[in-house]
Every structure is written in C-alpha cells, then in structure tokens.
Protein backbone atom coordinates (compact mmCIF):
# COMPACT_ATOMS: atom_id res chain seq x y z
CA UNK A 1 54.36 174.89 126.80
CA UNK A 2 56.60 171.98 128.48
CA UNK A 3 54.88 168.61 129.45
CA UNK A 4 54.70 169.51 132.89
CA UNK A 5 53.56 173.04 132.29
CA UNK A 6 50.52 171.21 131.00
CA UNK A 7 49.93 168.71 133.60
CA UNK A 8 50.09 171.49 136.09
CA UNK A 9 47.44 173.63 134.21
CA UNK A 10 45.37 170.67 133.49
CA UNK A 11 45.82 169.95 137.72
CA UNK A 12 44.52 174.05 138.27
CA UNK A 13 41.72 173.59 135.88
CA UNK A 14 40.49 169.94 137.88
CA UNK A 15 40.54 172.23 141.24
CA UNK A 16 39.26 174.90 139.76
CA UNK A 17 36.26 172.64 138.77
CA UNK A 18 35.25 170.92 142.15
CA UNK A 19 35.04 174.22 144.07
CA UNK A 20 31.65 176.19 145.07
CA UNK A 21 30.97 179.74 144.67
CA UNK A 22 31.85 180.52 148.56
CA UNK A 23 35.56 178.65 147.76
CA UNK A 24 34.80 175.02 149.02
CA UNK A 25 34.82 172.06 146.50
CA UNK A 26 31.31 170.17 145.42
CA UNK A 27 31.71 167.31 146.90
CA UNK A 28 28.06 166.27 145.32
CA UNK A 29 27.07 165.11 141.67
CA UNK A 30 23.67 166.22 141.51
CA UNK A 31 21.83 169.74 141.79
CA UNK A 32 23.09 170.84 144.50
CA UNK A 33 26.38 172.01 142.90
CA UNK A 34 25.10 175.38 142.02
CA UNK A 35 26.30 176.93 138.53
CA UNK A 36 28.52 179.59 139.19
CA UNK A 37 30.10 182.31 136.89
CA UNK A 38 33.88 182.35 136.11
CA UNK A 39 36.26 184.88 134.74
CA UNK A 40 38.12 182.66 131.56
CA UNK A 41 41.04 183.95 129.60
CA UNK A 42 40.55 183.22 126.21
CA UNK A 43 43.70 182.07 124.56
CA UNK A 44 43.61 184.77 121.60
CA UNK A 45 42.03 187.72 123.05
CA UNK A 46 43.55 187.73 126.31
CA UNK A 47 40.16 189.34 127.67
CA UNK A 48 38.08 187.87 131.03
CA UNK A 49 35.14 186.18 129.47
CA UNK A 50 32.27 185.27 131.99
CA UNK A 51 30.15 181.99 131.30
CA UNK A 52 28.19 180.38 132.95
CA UNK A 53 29.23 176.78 133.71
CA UNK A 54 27.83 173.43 135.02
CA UNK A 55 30.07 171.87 137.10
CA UNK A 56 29.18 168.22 136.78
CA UNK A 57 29.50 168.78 132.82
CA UNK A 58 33.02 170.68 133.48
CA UNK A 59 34.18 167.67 134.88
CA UNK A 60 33.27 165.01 132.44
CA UNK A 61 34.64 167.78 130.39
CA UNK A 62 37.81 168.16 131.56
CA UNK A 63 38.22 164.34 132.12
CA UNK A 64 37.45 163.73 128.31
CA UNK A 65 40.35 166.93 127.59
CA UNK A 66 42.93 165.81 130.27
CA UNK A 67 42.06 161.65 128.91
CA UNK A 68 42.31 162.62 125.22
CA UNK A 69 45.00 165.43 125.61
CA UNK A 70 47.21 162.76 127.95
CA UNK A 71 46.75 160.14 125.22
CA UNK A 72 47.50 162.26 122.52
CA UNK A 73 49.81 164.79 124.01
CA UNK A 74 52.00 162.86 126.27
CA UNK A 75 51.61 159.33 125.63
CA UNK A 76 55.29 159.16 124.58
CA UNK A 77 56.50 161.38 127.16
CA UNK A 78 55.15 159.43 129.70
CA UNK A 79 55.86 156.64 128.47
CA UNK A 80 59.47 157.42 128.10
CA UNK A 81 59.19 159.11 132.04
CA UNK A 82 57.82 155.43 132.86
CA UNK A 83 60.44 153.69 131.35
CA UNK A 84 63.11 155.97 132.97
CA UNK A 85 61.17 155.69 136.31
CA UNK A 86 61.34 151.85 136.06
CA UNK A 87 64.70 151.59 134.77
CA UNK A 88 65.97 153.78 137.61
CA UNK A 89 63.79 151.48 140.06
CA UNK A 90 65.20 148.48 138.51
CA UNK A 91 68.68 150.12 139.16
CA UNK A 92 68.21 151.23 142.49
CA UNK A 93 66.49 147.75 143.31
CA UNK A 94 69.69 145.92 141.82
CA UNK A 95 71.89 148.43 143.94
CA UNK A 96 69.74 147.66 147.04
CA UNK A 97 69.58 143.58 146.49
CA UNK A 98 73.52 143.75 145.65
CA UNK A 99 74.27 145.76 148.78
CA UNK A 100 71.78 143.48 150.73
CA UNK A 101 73.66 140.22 149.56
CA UNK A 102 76.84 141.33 149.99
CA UNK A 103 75.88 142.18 153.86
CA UNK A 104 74.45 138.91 153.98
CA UNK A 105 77.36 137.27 152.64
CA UNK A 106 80.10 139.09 155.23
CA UNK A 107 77.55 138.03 157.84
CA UNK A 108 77.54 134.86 156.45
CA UNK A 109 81.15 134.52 156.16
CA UNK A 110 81.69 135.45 159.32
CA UNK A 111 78.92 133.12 160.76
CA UNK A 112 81.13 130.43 159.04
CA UNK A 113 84.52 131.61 160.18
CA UNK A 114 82.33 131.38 163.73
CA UNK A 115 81.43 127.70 163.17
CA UNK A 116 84.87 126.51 161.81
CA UNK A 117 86.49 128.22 164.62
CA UNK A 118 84.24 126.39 166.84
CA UNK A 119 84.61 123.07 165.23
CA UNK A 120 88.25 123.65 165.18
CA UNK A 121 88.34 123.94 168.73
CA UNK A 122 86.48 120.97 169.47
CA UNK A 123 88.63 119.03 167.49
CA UNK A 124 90.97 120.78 169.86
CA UNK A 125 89.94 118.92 172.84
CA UNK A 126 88.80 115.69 171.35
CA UNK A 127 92.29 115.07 170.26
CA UNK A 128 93.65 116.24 173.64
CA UNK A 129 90.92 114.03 174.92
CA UNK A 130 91.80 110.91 172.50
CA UNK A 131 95.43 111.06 173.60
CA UNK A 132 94.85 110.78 176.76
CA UNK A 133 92.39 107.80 176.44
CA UNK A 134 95.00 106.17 174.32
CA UNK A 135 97.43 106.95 176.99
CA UNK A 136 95.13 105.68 179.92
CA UNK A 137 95.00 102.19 177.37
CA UNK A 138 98.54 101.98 177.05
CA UNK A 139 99.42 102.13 180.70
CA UNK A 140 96.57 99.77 181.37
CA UNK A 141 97.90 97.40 178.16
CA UNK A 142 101.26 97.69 179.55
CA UNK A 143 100.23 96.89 183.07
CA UNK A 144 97.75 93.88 181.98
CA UNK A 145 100.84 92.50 180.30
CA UNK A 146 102.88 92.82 183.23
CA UNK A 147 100.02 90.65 184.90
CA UNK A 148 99.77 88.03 182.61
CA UNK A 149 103.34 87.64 182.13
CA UNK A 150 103.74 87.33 185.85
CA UNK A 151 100.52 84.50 186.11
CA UNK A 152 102.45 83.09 182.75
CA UNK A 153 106.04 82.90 184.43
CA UNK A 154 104.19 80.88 187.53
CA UNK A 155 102.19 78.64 185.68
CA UNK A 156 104.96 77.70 183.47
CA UNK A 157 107.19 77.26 186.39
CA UNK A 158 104.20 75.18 188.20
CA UNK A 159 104.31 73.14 184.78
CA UNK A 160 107.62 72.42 184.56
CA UNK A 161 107.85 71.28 188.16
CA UNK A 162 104.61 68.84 187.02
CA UNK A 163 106.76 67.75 184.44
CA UNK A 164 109.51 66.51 185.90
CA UNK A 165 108.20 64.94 188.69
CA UNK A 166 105.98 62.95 186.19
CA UNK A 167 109.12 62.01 184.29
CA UNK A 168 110.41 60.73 187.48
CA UNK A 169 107.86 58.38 188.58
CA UNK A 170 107.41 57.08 184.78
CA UNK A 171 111.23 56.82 184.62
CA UNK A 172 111.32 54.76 187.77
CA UNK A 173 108.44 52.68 186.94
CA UNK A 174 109.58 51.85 183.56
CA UNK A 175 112.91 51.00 184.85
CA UNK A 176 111.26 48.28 187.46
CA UNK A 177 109.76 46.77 184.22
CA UNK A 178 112.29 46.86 182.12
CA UNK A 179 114.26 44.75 184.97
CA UNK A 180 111.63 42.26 185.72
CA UNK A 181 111.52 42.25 181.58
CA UNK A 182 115.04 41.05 181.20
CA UNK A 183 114.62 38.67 183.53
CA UNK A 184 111.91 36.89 182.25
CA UNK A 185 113.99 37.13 178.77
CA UNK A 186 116.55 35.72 180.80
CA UNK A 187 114.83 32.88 182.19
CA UNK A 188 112.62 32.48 179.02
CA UNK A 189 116.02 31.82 177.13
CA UNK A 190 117.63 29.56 179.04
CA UNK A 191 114.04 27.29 179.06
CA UNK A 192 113.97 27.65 175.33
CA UNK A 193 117.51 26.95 174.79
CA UNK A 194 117.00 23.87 176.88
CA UNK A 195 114.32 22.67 174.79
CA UNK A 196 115.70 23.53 171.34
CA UNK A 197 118.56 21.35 172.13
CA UNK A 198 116.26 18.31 172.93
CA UNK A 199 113.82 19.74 169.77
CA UNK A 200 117.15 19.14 167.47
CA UNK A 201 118.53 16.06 168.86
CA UNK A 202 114.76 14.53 168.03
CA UNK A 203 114.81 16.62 164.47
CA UNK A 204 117.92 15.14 163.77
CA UNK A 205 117.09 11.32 164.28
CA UNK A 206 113.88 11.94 162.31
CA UNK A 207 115.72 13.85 159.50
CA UNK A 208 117.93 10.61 159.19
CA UNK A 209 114.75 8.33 159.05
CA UNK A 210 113.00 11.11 156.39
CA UNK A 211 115.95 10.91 154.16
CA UNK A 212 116.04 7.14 153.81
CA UNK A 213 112.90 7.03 153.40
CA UNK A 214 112.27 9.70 150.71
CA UNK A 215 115.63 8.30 148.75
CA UNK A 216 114.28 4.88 149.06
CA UNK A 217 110.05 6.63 148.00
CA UNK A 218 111.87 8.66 145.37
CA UNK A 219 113.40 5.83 143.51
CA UNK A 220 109.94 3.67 143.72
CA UNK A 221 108.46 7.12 142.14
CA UNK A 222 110.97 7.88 139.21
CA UNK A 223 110.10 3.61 138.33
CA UNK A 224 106.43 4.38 138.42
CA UNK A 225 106.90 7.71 136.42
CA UNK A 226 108.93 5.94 133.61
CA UNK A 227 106.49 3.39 133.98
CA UNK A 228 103.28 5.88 133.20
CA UNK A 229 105.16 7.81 130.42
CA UNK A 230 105.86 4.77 128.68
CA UNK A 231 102.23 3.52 129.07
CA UNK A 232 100.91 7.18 128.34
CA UNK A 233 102.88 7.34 125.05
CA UNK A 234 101.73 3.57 123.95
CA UNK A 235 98.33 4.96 124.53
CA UNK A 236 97.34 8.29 123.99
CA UNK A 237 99.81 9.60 121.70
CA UNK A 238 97.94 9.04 118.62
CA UNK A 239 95.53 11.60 120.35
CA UNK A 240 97.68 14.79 120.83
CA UNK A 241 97.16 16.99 118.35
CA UNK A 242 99.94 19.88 117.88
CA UNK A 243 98.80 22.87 116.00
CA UNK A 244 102.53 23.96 114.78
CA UNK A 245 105.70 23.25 115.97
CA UNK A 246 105.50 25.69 118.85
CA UNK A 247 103.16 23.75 120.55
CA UNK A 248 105.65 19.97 119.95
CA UNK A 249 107.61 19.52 123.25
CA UNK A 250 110.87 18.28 122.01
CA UNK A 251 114.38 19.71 121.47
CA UNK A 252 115.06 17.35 118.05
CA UNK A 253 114.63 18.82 114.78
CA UNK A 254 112.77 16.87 112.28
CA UNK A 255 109.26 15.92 110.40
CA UNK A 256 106.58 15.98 112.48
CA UNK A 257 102.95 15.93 112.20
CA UNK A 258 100.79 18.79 113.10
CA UNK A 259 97.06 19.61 112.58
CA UNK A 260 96.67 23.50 111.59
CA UNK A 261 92.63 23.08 112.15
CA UNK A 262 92.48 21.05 114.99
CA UNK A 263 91.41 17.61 113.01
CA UNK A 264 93.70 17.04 110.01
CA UNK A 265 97.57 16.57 110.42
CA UNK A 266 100.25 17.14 107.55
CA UNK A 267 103.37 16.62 107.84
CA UNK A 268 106.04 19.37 108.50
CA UNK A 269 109.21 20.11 109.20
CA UNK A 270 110.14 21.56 112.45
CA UNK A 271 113.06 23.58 113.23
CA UNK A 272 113.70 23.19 116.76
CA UNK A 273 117.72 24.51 117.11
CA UNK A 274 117.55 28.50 115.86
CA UNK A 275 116.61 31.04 118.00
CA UNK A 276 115.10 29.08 120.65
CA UNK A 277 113.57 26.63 118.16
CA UNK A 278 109.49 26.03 117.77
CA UNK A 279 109.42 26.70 113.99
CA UNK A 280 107.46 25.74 111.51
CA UNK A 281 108.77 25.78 108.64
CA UNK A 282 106.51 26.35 105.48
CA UNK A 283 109.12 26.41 102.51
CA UNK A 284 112.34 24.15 102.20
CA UNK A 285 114.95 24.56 99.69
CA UNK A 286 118.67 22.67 100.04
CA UNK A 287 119.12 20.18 97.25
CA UNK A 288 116.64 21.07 94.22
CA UNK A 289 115.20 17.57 93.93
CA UNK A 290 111.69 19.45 93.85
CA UNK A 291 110.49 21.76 91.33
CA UNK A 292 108.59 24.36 92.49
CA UNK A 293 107.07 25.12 89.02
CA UNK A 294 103.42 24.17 90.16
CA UNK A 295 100.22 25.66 89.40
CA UNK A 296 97.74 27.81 91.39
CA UNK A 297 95.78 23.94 93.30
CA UNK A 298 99.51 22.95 94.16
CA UNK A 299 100.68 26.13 96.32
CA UNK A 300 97.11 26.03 97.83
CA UNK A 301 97.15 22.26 98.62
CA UNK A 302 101.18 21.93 99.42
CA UNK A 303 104.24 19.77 97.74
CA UNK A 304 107.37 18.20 98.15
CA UNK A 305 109.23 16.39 101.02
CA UNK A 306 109.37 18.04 104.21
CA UNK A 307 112.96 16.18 104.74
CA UNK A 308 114.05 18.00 101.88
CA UNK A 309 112.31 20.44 99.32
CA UNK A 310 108.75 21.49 100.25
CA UNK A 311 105.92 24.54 100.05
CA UNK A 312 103.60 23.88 103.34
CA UNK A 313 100.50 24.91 101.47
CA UNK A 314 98.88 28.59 101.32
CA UNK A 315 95.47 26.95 102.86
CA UNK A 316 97.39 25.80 106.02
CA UNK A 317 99.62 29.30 106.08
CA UNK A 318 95.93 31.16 106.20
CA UNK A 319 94.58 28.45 108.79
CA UNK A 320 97.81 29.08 111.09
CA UNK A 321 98.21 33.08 110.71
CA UNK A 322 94.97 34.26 111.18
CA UNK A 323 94.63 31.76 114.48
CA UNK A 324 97.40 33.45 116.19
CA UNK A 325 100.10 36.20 115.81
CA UNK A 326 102.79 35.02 113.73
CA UNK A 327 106.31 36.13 113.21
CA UNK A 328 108.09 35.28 109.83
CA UNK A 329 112.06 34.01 109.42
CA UNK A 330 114.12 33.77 106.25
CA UNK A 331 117.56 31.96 105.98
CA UNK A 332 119.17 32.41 103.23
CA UNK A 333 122.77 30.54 102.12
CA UNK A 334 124.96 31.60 99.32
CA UNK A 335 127.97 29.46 97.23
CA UNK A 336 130.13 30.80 99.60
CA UNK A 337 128.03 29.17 102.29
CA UNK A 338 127.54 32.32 104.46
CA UNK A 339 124.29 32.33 105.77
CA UNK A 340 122.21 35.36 106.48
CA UNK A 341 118.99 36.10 107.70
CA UNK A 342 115.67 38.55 107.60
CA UNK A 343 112.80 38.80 110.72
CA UNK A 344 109.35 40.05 110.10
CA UNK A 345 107.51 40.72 113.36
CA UNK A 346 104.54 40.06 111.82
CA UNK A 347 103.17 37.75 108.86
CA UNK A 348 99.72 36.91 107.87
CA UNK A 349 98.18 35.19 104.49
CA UNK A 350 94.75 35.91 103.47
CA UNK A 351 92.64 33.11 102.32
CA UNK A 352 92.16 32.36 99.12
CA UNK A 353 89.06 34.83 98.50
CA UNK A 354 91.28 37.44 98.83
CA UNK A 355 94.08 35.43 96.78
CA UNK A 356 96.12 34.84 99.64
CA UNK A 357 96.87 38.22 100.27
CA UNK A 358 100.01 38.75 102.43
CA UNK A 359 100.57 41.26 105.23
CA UNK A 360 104.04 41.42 107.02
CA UNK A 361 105.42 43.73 109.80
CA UNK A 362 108.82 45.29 110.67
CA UNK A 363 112.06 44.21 109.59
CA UNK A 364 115.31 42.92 111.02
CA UNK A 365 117.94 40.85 110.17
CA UNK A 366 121.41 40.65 108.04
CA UNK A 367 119.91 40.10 104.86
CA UNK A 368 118.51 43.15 104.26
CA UNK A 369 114.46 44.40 104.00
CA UNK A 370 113.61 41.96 100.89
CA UNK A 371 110.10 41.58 101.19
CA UNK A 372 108.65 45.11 102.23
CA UNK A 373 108.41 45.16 98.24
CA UNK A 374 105.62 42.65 98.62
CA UNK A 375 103.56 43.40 101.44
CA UNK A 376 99.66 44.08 100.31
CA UNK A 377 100.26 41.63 97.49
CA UNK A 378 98.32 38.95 96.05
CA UNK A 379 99.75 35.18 95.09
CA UNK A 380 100.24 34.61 91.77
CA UNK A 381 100.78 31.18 89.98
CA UNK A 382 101.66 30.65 86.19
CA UNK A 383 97.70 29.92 85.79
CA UNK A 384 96.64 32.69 88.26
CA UNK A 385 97.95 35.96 87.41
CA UNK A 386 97.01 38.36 90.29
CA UNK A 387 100.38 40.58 90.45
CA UNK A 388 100.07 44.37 89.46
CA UNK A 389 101.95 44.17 86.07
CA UNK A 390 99.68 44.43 83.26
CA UNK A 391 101.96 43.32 80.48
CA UNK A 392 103.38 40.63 82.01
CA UNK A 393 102.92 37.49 84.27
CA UNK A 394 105.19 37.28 87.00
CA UNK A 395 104.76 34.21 88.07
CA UNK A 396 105.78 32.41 84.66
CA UNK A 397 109.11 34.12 84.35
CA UNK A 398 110.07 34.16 88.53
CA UNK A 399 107.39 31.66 90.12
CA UNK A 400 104.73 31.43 92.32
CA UNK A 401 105.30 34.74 94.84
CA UNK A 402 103.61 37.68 96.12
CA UNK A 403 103.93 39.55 93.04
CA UNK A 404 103.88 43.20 92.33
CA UNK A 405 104.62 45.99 89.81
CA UNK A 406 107.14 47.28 87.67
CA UNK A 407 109.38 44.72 87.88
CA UNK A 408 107.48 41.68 89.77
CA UNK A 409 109.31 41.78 92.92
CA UNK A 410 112.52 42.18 95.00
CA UNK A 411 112.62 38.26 96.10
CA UNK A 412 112.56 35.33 93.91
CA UNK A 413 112.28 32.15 96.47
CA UNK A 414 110.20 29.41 94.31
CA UNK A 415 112.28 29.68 90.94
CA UNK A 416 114.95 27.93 89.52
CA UNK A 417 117.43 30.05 90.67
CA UNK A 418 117.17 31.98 94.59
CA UNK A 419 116.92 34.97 94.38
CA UNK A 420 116.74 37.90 97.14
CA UNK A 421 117.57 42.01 96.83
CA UNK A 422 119.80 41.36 93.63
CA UNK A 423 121.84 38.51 95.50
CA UNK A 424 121.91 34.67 94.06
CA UNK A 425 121.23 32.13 97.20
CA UNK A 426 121.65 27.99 97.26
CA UNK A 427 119.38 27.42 99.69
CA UNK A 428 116.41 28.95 101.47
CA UNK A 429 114.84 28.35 104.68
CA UNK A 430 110.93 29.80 105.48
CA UNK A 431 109.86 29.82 108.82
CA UNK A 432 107.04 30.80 110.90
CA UNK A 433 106.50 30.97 114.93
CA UNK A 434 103.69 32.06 117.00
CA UNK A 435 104.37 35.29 118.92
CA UNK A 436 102.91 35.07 122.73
C-alpha cells in the first residue's frame, strides 16, 4: 500500500471512530458514547468479524497506531514531502519577491524618469528665467552707464571751466606782484648800489690805514718772536726731552740726544735726509774704527761713536719698539759704491728675558728679503749662545746677530766683514722710525 493509501485509511478509520450507532459522531468523552458493534475485515481471513468496541479507547487507540505508524512508517516520506513542499514554497516565494521587485523597480524607474523630467523642465524655465534677468541687468548696466557718463561729461566740463577761470585770476594776480616785485628790485638796487659805492670808497681808505698798520705790527711781531725763541731756547731747552728722532724738529742730520724712557738721554745719530727723514739710527758702520766684537753687557748697554761706528744698545731698541710701532731700514753700500736698500714694516726687540727676541714684518726694498731668515730669533753674543745651532756658536764665528739654524743666518752686519744674502757690503746703515 502507497503512503497516501495509508493516510487515507488511517483518515476512514478516525471517522469511522467518532460516529454513533444512528450515524452521527460522539462528540462526548464520557459514557454517553454508547459501545456499538462493527463489522471488521480481518486482514487474513477476509471474513466480517463483529466486536464490540469502546469508542473513547478506539481513539486513544488509533491515535497511538496513526502516532507510532506516522513515526515509523512515514517519517521519511514526510519528511522528504516537507522538504519538497518548502523548497517549492521557497521557489515560488523567490519567483513572487523577484516578480514583485522587478514591478517595483519599472515603477520606480519610471517614478524617476517622472522626477528628472520634471527637474529638467524646471531647469527649463529657470534658465529662460536667468537670461532674462541678466538681460533686464544689462540694459539697466548699460543705461546706468549712459547716466553716469552723461553726469561725468558735465561735471568734468563744469571742472574744467573752474579751472581755468582760477588760472586766470591767479595768473593775473601773480603778474601784479611780480611787477610791483621788480620794481622794488629795481629801486632796492639802485639804493644799494648807491651805498656800496660810498661802503667801498670808506673800505678803501681804511684798507690803506689796515695795511700800514699791520706791515708796520707785523715787523714789531716777527722782533718779538725772534726775541722769545731766542729766550725760549736759552731757557728751556735743557728741558725738552725727544724720545727718538721722529719726535726732533729739525731738517739737519747729526748726533743728537734723545731719552728712550722719558728721563735718561743717549746720544744718537739721527738721519734726517732719506725718505722724509726722522730716523733713528741704531747701528752705524762707514769707516771700521769700532769693533763690534763685544760681549753679551756691551750690545745690551750700547758702543761706539754715533758720528761714526756705533750699536744703539738692545735695552734702548726694546724701550723704543715696544712703546710704539716701529718700522725698520737697512742701507747697505758695496766697493762699487752702489747703495741698496731693505724696508721692514714692522720691527720689535724683546727684552732681555726673552733674549731680545726679534719680530719683523713685510719686506720691501732693492736689497732683497735678508732678514726673514731671522725673524723669531734670539740675540746671541760670543758669551751668550742663544741661536738654534747645537754644534756651533754663531756669534763667535759671524758676531753678535739674531742667530738661527743650519747655517747661523742669511745677514752678517756686526762682523768683520758685511755681509747680507751672499753679497760683501762696506758700509751699513740701521734705522728705525715710528709708524703713525
């Protein structure tokens, strides 16, 4: 038997059940449904079978069968008829939703074809309505313009018209003044000329009186000024005290006596002809009646004849360098008697702590860069041996000099022979000036 043979006999047996004897179901659960007797078919014998049966029990009965025979019997059918049944819903729900949205959609699509139409026509007539604002503005621009250019035009002309007639009345008025002007130059110049002619005639006598006078007051003042020097030089002369030669006001060269600390004066010589003069010179060379083999106390102190052969003295060099800015001069004469010359813009000697170091500056000249050789160096004597060569004292073979190493130095001044950049000199000629 199918599946739904057996859910329609199980359906016939429930009705079959619920009805009373006369035909109409029980509709009560209690002893009022009346047992009744029933023809059966037994399954195997195929005969009528009568029994008598108890409705209320039939049903619980055939509940518990149709329950247990469902849960046994068809469970899987009816599950599978479920799962058919809801896929089919689910398909026919999908087809309904799907046919639903795509309504919506053309009605929604159309609603928006609707709108844009709409808008489109609005934007229509505001642009039909902007163009004709803009054309309302342009005919009112252009007719504002015409206004103002016209009130322009008028006020210009109204200004020009101010103008000029201004112009006119300053013209006139300046041209009254400028007349009355000349003629007060006019008469102002012939008045002044007038008087300037008196004013010269009177300048004139009293210029010829003046200039007798002043002859006659110069003359009694160039007496009384020869008069004073004299008396000044008889008198305080002994009192003027001349650092270096710069400071001597004289044209002579010559010996004179100068005081390199302020109180005690030596005697030098002063070279007062080269290069503008004002030097002081500090070593002397031109006939050799002086030796200048002395020892370390004698260089310090100073030696010789300033009219002749002489070293200054390093203690007065430091006092007068390192007082001032100095500038150094060599001149140098050979047997030919050619003289030549070297400038150092700068010379200073340290005192004798520091051995009378020396320190000179750039070089110029015809003689050629001599002494670079020694600047930085010490003074060295025959008993004072500060040069740089440690096997052998410069100062006994060459002579007292700002000594250095190898070979002692370029310039050999204070020997026997003069010696300068590998050239033999008579004479020699050291010089120093104050730079201001």
């Amino acid at each position: 038997m199918s599946a739904f043979g057996k859910i329609l006999f199980i359906i016939q047996m429930l009705l079959l059940a619920t009805i009373y004897v006369d035909g109409k179901p029980c509709a009560n659960s209690n002893s009022k449904c009346q047992q009744v007797r029933m023809p059966l078919v037994s399954n195997k014998l195929n005969a009528p079978l009568v029994a008598e049966l108890d409705v209320t029990a039939m049903n619980k009965q055939l509940k518990t069968y149709i329950r247990d025979d469902i849960e046994s019997t068809f469970s899987e059918d009816i599950k599978g008829l479920v799962k058919k049944e809801q896929d089919d819903m689910k398909v026919l729900m999908l087809q309904d939703y799907s046919s639903k949205l795509n309504k919506t959609k053309k009605e929604y699509d159309k609603h928006i074809s609707k709108i844009v139409q709409s808008l489109e026509e609005k934007q229509s007539e505001l642009q039909l309505e902007i163009s004709d604002v803009n054309k309302n503005l342009n005919e009112s621009e252009s007719t504002v313009s015409t206004k103002i250019t016209k009130l322009l035009s008028g006020f210009e002309e109204r200004q020009e018209r101010l103008k000029l007639a201004m112009l006119s009345e300053y013209t006139s008025k300046i041209r009254q003044s400028e007349d009355a002007i000349n003629q007060k130059f006019i008469d102002l110049a012939s008045e002044q000329k007038s008087q300037f002619a008196d004013l010269s005639r009177e300048l004139k006598e009293e210029f010829v009186k003046s200039t007798t006078n002043l002859q006659t007051q110069s003359k009694e003042l160039e007496e009384w000024k020869t008069n004073l020097m004299a008396t000044l030089n008889d008198t305080y002369a002994p009192l003027i005290r001349y650092k270096d030669c710069g400071k001597i006001k004289t044209k002579a060269s010559g010996v004179y006596t100068i005081y390199p600390d302020g109180f005690h004066g030596i005697q030098a010589y002063c070279d007062m002809s080269t290069d503008r003069g004002g030097w002081t010179v500090i070593q002397r060379r031109i006939d050799g009646t002086t030796s200048f083999d002395r020892d370390w106390v004698e260089y310090k102190e100073g030696f010789g004849d300033p009219q002749k052969d002489y070293w200054l003295g390093n203690k007065y060099l430091n006092l007068l360098t390192t007082n001032g800015k100095y500038e150094l001069r060599v001149d140098l004469t050979d047997t030919n008697n050619t003289m030549t010359y070297a400038l150092y813009k700068t010379f200073t000697v340290g005192d004798e702590n520091s051995q009378y170091k020396l320190t000179i500056g750039r070089y110029s000249g015809t003689a050629g860069d001599g002494m670079a050789y020694n600047n930085g160096m010490k003074f060295s004597t025959k008993d004072r041996d500060h040069d740089t060569d440690s096997e052998v004292n410069c100062a006994k073979r060459a002579g007292a000099w700002w000594h250095g190493a190898p070979s002692c130095s370029r310039v050999y001044l204070n020997r026997h022979n003069l010696f300068w950049r590998g050239f033999i000199y008579i004479k020699s000629s050291m010089m120093i000036r104050q730079i201001i």
